[in-house]
N, C-alpha and C. Protein backbone atom coordinates (compact mmCIF):
# COMPACT_ATOMS: atom_id res chain seq x y z
N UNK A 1 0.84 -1.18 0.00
CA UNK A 1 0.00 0.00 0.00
C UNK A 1 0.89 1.25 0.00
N UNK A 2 0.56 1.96 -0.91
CA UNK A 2 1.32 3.53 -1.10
C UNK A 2 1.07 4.52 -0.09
N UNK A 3 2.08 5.37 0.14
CA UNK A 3 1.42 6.48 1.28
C UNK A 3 2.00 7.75 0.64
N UNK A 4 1.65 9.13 0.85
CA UNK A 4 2.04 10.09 0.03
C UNK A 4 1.78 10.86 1.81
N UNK A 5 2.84 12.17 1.12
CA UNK A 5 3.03 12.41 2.60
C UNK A 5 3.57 14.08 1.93
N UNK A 6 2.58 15.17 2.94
CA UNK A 6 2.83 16.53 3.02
C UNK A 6 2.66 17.36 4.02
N UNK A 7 3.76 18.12 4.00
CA UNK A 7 3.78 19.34 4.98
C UNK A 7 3.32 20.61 5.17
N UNK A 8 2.62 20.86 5.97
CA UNK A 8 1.98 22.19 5.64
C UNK A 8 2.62 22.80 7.01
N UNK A 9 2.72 24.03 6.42
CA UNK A 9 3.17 24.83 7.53
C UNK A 9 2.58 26.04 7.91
N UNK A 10 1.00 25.99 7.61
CA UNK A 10 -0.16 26.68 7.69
C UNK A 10 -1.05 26.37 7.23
N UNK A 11 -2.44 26.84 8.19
CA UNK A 11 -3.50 26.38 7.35
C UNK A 11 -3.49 26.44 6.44
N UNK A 12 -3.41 27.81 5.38
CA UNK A 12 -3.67 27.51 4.58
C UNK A 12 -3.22 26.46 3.54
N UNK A 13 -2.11 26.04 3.81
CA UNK A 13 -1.29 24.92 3.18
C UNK A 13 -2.13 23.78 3.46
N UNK A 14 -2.71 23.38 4.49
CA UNK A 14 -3.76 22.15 4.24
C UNK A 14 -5.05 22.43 3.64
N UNK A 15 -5.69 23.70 3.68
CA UNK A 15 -6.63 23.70 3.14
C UNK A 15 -6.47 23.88 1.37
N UNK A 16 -5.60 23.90 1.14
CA UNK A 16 -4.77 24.39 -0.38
C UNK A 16 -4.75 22.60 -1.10
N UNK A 17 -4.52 22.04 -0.26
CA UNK A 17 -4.21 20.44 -0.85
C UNK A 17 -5.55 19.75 -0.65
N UNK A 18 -6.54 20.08 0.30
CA UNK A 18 -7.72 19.42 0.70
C UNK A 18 -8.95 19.93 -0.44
N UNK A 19 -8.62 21.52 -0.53
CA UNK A 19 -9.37 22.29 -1.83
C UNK A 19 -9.04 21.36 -3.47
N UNK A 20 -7.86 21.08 -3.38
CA UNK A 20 -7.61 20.34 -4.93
C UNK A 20 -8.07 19.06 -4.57
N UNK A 21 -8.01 18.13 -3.74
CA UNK A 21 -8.74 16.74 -3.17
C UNK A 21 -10.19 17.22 -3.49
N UNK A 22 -10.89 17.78 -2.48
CA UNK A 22 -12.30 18.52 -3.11
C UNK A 22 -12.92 18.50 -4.48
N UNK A 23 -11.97 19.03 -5.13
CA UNK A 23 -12.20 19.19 -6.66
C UNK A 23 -12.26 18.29 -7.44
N UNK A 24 -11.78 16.80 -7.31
CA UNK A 24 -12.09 15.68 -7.92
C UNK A 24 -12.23 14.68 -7.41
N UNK A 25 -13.44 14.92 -6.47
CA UNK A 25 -14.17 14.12 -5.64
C UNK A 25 -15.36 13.74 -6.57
N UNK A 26 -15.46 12.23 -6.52
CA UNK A 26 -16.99 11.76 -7.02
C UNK A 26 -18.05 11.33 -5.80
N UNK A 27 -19.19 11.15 -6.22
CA UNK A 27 -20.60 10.36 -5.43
C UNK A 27 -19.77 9.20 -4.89
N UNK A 28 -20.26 8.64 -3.88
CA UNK A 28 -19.97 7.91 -2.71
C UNK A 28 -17.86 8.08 -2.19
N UNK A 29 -17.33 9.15 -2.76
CA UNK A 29 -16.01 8.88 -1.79
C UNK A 29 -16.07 9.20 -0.64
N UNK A 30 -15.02 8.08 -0.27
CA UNK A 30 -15.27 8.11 1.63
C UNK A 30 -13.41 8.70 2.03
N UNK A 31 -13.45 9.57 2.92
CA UNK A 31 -12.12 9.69 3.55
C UNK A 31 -12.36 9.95 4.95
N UNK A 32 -11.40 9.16 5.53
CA UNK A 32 -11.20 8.75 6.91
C UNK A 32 -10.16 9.82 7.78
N UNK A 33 -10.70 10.80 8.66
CA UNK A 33 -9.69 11.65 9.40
C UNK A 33 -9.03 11.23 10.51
N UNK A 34 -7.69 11.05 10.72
CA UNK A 34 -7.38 10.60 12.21
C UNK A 34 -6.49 11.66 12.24
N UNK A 35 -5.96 11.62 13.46
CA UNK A 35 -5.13 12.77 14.19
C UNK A 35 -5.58 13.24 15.59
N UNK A 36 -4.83 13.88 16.61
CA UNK A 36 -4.51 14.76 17.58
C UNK A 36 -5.80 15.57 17.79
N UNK A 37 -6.42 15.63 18.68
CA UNK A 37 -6.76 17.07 18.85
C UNK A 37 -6.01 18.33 18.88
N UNK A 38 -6.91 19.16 17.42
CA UNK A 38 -5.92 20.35 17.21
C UNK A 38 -5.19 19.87 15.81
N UNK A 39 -4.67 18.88 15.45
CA UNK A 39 -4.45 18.57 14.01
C UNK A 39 -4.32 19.26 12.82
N UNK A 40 -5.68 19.36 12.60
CA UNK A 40 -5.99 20.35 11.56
C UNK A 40 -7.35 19.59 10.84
N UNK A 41 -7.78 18.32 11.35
CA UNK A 41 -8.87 17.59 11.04
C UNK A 41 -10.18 18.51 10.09
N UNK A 42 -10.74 19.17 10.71
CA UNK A 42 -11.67 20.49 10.76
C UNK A 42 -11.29 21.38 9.63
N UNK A 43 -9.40 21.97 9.83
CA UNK A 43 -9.03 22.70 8.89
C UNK A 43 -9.14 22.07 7.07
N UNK A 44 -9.21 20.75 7.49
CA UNK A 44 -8.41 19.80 6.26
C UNK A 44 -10.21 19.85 5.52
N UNK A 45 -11.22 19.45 6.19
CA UNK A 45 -12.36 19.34 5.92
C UNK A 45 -13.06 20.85 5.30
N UNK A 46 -12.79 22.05 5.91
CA UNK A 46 -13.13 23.30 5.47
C UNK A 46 -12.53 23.44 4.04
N UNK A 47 -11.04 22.90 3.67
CA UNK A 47 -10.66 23.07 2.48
C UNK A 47 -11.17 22.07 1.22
N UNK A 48 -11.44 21.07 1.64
CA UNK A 48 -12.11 19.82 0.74
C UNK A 48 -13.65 20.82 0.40
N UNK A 49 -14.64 21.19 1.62
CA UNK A 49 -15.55 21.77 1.30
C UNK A 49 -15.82 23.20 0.21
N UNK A 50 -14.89 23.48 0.27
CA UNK A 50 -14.05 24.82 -0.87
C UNK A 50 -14.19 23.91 -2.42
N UNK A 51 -13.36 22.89 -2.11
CA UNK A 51 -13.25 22.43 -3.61
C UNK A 51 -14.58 21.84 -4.12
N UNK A 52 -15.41 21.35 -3.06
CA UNK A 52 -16.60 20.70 -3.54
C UNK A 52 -17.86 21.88 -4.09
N UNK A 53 -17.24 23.15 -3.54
CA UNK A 53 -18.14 24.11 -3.91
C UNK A 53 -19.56 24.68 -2.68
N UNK A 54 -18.96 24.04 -1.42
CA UNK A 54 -19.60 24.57 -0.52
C UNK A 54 -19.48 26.02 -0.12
N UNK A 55 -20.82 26.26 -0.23
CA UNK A 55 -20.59 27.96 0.46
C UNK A 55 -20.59 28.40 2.38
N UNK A 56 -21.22 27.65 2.46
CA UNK A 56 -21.89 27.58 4.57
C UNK A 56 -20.50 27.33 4.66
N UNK A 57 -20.10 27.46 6.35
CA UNK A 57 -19.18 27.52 7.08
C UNK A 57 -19.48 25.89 7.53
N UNK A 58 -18.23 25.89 7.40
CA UNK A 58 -17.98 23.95 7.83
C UNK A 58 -17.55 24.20 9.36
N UNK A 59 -17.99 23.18 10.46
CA UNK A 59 -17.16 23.07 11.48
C UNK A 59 -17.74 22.15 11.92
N UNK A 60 -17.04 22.08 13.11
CA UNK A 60 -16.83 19.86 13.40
C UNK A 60 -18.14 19.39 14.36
N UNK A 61 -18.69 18.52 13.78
CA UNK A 61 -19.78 18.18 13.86
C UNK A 61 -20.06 17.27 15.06
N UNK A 62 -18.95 17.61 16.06
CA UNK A 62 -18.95 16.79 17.28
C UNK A 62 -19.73 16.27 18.24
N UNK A 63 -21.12 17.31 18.38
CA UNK A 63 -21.96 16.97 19.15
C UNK A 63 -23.17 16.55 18.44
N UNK A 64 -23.29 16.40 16.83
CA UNK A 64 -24.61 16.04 16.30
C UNK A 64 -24.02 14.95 16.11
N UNK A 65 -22.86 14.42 15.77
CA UNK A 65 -22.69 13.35 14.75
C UNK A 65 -22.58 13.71 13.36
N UNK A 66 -23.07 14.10 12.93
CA UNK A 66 -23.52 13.99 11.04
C UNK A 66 -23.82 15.60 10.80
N UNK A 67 -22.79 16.21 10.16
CA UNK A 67 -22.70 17.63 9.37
C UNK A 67 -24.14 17.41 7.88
N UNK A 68 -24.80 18.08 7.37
CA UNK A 68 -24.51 17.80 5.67
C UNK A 68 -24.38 19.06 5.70
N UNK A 69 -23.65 19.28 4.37
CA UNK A 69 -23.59 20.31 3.41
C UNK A 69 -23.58 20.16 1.96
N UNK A 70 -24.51 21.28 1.23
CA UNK A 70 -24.66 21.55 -0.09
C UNK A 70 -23.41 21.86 -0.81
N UNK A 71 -22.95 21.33 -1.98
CA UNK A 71 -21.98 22.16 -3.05
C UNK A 71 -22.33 21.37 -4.65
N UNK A 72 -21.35 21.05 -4.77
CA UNK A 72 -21.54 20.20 -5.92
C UNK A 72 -21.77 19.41 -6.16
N UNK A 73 -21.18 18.60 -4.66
CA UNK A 73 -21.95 17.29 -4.49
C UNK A 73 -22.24 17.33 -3.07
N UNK A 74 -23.29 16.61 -2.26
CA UNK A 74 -23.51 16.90 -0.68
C UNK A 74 -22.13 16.55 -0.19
N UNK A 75 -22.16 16.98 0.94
CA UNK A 75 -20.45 17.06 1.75
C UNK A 75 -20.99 16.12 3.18
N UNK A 76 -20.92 14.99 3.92
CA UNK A 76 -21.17 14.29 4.55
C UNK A 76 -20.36 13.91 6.12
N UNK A 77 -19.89 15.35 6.62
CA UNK A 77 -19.26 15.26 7.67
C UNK A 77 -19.54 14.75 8.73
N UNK A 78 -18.58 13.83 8.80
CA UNK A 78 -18.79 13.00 10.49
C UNK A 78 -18.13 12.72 11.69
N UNK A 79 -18.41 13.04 12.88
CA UNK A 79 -17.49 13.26 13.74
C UNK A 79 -17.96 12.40 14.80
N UNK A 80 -17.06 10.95 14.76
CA UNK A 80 -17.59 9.54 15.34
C UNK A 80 -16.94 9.69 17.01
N UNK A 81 -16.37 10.34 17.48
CA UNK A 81 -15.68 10.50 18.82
C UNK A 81 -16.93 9.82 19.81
N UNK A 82 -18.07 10.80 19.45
CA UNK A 82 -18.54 10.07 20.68
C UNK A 82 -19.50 8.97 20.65
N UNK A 83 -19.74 8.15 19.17
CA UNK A 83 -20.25 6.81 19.08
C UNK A 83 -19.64 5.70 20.14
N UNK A 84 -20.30 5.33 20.61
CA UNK A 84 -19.88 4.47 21.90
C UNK A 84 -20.06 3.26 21.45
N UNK A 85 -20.98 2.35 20.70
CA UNK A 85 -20.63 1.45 20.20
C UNK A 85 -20.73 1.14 18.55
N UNK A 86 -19.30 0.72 18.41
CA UNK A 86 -18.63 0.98 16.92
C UNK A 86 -20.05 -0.03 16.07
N UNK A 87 -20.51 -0.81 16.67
CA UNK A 87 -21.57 -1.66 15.76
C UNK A 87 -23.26 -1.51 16.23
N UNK A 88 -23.53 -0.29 16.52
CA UNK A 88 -24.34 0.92 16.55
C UNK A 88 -24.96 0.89 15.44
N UNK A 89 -26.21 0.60 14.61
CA UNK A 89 -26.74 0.89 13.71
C UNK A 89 -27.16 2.56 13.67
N UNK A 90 -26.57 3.13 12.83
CA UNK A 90 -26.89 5.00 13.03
C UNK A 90 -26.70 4.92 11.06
N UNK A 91 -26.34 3.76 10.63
CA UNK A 91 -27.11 4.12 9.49
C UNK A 91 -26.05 4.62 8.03
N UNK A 92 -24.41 4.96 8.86
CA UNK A 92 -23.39 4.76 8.07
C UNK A 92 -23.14 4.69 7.10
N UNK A 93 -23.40 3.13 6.38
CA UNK A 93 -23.64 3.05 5.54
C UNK A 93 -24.21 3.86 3.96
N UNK A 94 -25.59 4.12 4.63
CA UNK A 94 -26.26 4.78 3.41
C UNK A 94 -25.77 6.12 3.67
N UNK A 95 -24.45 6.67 3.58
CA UNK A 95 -24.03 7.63 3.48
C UNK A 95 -22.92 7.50 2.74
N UNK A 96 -22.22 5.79 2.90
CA UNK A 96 -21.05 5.70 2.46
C UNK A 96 -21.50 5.13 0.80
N UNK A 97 -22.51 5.31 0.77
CA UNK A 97 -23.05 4.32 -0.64
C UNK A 97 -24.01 5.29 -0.97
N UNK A 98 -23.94 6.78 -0.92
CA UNK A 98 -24.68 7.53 -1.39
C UNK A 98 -24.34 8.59 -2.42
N UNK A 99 -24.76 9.56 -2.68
CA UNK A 99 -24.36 10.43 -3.98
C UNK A 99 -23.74 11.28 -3.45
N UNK A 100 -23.07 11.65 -2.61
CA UNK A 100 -21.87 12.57 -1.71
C UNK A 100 -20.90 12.34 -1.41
N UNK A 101 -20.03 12.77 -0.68
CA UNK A 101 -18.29 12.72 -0.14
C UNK A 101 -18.71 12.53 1.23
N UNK A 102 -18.39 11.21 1.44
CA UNK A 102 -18.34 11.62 3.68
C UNK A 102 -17.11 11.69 3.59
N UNK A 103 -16.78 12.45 4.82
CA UNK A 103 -15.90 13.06 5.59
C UNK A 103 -16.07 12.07 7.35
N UNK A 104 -15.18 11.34 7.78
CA UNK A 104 -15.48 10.78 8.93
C UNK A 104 -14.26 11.55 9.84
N UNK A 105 -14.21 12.14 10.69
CA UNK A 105 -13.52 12.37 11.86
C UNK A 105 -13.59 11.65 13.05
N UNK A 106 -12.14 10.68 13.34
CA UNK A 106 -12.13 9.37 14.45
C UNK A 106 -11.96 8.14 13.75
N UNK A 107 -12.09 7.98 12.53
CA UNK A 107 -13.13 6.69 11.65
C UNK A 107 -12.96 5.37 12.31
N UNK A 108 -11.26 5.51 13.28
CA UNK A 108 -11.33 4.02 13.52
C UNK A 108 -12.23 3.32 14.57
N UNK A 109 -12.58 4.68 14.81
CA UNK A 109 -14.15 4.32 16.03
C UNK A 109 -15.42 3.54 15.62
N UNK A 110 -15.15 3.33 14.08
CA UNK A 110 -16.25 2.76 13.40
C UNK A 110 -15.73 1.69 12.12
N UNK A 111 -14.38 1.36 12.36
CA UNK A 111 -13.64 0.86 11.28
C UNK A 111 -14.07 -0.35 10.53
N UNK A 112 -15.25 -1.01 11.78
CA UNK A 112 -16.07 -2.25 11.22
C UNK A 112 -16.99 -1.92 10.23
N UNK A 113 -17.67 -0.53 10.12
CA UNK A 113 -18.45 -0.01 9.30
C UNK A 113 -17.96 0.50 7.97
N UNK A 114 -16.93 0.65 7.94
CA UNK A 114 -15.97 1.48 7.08
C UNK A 114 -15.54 0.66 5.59
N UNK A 115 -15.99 1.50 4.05
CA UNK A 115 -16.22 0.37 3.24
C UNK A 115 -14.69 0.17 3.24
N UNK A 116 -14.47 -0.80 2.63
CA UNK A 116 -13.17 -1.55 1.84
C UNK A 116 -12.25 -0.46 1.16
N UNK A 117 -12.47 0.12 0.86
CA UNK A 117 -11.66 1.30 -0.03
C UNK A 117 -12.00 2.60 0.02
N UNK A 118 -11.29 3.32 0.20
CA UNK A 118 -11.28 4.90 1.26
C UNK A 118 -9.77 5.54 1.00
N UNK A 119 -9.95 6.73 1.49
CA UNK A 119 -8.51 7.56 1.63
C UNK A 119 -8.53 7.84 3.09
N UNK A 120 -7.76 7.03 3.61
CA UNK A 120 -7.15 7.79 4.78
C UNK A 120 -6.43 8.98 5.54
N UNK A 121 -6.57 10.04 5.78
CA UNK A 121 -5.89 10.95 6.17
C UNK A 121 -5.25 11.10 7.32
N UNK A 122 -4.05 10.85 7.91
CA UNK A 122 -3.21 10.90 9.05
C UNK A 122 -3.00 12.50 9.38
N UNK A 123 -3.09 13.02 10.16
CA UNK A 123 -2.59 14.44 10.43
C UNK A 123 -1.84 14.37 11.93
N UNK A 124 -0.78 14.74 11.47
CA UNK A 124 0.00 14.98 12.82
C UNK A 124 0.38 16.63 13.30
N UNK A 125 0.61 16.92 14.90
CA UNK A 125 1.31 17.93 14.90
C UNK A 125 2.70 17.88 14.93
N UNK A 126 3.45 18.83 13.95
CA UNK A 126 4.84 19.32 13.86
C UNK A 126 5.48 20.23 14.42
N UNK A 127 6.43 20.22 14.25
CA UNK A 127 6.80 21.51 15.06
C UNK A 127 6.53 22.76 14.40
N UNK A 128 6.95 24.29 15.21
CA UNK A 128 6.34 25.34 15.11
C UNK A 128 4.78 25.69 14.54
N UNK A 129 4.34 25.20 15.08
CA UNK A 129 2.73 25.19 13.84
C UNK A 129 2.38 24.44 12.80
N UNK A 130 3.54 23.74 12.03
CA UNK A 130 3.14 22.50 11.19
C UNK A 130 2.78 21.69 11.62
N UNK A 131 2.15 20.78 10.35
CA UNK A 131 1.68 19.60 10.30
C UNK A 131 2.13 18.95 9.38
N UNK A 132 2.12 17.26 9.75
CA UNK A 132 2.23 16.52 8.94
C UNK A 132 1.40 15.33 8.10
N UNK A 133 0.94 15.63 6.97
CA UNK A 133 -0.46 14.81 6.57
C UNK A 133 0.61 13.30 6.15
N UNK A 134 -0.34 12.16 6.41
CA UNK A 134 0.21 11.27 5.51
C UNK A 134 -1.08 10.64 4.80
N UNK A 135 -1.43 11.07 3.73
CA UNK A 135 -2.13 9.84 3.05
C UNK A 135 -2.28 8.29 2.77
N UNK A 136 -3.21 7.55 2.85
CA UNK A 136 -3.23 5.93 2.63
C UNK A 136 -4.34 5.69 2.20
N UNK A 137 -4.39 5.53 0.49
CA UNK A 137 -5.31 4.94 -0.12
C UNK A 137 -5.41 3.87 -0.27
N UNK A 138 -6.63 3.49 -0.35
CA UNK A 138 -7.06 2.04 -0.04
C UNK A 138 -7.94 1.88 -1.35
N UNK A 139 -7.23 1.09 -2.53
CA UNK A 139 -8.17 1.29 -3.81
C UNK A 139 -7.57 1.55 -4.48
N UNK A 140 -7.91 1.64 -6.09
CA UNK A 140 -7.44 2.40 -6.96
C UNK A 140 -7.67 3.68 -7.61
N UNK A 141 -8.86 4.09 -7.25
CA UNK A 141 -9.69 5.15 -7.43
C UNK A 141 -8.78 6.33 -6.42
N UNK A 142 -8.28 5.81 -5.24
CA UNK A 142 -7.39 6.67 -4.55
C UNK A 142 -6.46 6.78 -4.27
N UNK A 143 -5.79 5.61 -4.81
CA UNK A 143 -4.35 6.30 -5.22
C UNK A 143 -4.13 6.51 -6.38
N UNK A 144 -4.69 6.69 -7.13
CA UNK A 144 -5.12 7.52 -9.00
C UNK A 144 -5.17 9.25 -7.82
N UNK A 145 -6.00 9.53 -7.51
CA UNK A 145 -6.47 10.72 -6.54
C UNK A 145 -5.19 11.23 -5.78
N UNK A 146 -4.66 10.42 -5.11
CA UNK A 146 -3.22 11.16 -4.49
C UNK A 146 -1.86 11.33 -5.34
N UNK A 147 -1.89 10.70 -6.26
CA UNK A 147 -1.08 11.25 -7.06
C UNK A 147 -0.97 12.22 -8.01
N UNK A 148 -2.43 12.66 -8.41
CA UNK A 148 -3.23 13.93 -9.05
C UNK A 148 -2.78 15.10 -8.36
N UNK A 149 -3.06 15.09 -6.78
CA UNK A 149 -3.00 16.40 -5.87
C UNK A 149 -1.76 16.33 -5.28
N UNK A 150 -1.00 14.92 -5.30
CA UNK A 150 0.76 15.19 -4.95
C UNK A 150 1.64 15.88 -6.17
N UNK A 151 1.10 15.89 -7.64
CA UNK A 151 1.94 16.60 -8.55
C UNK A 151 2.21 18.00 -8.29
């Protein structure tokens, strides 16, 4: 499995790589957020929502569970922290097999639910204010996709 790996050393530098990810996103892609509190999880998701053509203000959907947002295609933010049990029927699925982009924040909190092929997003903190993303596509559809937005 391939991993592609970038540094940002400001938001806007993640939202700059998440905006071009955004942009050639199809119906049902799924990407998986892990990282730190403070990361840039949220930041990484506001810039994907840019490329998808969302106008509303994105932010982390921690206490509903389940964001949507309108753009080009629905934007399907999810923020699994406080699902307590990972085999919880809440319905997953028909989000991950629907005509939108989910966005999962935590995912491995639900990793039994989680289809077969996805982009993973690692975000670490770096020093002085950076971060470090590492990508892990799972598929071919996404690592075709990370090598598009690593050129």
């Amino acid at each position: 499995m391939s991993q592609f790996e970038f540094i940002s050393n400001q938001p806007e530098d993640t939202m700059g790589l998440s905006k071009r990810l955004g942009s050639l996103l199809q119906p049902g892609d799924v990407l998986a957020l892990e990282g730190d509190l403070g990361a840039g999880k949220t930041t990484f998701t506001k810039g994907l929502a840019q490329g998808l053509g969302v106008i509303r203000n994105v932010n982390s959907p921690t206490f509903t569970i389940i964001k949507e947002y309108q753009g080009r295609l629905p934007l399907y933010h999810m923020d699994v922290y406080r699902v307590e049990d990972s085999f919880e029927d809440l319905g997953f699925d028909e989000y991950f097999e629907g005509n939108g982009v989910t966005v999962v924040e935590w995912a491995h909190l639900i990793k039994d639910q989680l289809p077969d092929e996805l982009l993973t997003v690692n975000l670490y903190l770096g020093d002085n204010g950076s971060r470090r993303l590492v990508l892990e596509p799972k598929g071919m559809r996404y690592e075709e996709l990370c090598k598009e937005i690593m050129s």
